[in-house]
Structures are given as structure tokens and as C-alpha cells.
Protein backbone atom coordinates (compact mmCIF):
# COMPACT_ATOMS: atom_id res chain seq x y z
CA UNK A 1 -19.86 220.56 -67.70
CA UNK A 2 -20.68 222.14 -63.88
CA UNK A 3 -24.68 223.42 -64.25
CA UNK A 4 -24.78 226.89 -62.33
CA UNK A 5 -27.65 228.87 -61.46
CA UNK A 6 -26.80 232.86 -61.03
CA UNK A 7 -29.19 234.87 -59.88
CA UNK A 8 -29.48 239.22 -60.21
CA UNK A 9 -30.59 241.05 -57.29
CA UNK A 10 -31.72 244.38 -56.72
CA UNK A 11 -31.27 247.29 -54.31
CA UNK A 12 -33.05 245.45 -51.51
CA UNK A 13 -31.34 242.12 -52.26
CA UNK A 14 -34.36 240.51 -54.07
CA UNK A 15 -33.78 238.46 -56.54
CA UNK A 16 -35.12 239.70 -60.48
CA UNK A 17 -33.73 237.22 -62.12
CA UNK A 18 -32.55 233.54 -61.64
CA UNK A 19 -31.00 231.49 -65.07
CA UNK A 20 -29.33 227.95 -65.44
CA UNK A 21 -26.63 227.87 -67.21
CA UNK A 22 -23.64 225.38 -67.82
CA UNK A 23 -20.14 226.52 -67.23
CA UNK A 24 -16.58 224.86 -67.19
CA UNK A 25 -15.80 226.12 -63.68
CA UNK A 26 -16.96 228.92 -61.60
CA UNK A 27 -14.80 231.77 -63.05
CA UNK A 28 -16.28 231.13 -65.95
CA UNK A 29 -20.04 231.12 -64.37
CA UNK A 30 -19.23 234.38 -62.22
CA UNK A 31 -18.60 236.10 -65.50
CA UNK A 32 -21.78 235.20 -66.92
CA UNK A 33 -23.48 236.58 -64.40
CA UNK A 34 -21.31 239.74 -64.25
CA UNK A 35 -22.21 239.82 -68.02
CA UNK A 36 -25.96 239.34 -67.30
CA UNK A 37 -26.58 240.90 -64.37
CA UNK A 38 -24.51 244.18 -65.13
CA UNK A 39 -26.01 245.11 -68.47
CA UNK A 40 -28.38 247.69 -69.43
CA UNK A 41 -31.13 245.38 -70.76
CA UNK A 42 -31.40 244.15 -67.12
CA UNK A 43 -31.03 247.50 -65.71
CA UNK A 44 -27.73 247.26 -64.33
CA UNK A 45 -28.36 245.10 -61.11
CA UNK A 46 -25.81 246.14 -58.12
CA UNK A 47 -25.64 242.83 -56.75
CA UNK A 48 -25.01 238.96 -58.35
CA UNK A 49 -25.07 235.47 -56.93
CA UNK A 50 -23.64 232.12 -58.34
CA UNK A 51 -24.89 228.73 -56.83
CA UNK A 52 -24.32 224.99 -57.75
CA UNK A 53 -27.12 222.94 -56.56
CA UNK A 54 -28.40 224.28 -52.75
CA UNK A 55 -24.81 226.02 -51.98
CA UNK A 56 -24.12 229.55 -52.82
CA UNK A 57 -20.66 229.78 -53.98
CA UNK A 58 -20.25 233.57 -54.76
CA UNK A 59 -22.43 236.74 -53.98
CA UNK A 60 -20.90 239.79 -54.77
CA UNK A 61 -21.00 243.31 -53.43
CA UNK A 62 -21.99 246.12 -56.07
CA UNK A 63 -21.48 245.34 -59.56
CA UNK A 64 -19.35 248.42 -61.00
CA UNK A 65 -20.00 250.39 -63.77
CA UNK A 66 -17.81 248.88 -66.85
């Protein structure tokens, strides 16, 4: 399985929070970080990235309220 890293940003796009993880493709790794990044326990972070080794394969505007 793809190894992911996805990373939480705040406000001023700095990063709070980077985790590995292992996903079957990026969908699946984008949600992760959706799931991470956007919940309460991290204090709802506006902003997510998902990278596979030194490329960054999605960054995301604001993470809506769900």
C-alpha cells in the first residue's frame, strides 16, 4: 500500500501537524486528512496537504464545516 504523509495547516499556512499514514490510493489518503485535519480535537484546521515522498499531490483551500 502507497505511504502518504498529510499534513494540517493553520490560518497562516503553518503546518501543526504532519502524520504517515498508508493508504490504497490518494482519495483514500485525502480523506484521512479531511477526517484529521477537520475535526474538533485538532481544532478544525482550514487548510490540508497530502504528499507522497518530496511531491505534494493535493493542498486544499478551506476545509468546510461538516
Amino acid at each position: 500500500m502507497p505511504e502518504y504523509r498529510y499534513y494540517c495547516l493553520n490560518d497562516e499556512g503553518k503546518i501543526t501537524r504532519g502524520v504517515h499514514i498508508e493508504a490504497p490510493n490518494l482519495a483514500a489518503a485525502i480523506r484521512v486528512a479531511y477526517d484529521a485535519c477537520g475535526s474538533a480535537s485538532m481544532g478544525a484546521h482550514r487548510r490540508v496537504e497530502v504528499w507522497h515522498a518530496a511531491r505534494c499531490l493535493y493542498s486544499s483551500g478551506e476545509i468546510s464545516s461538516r
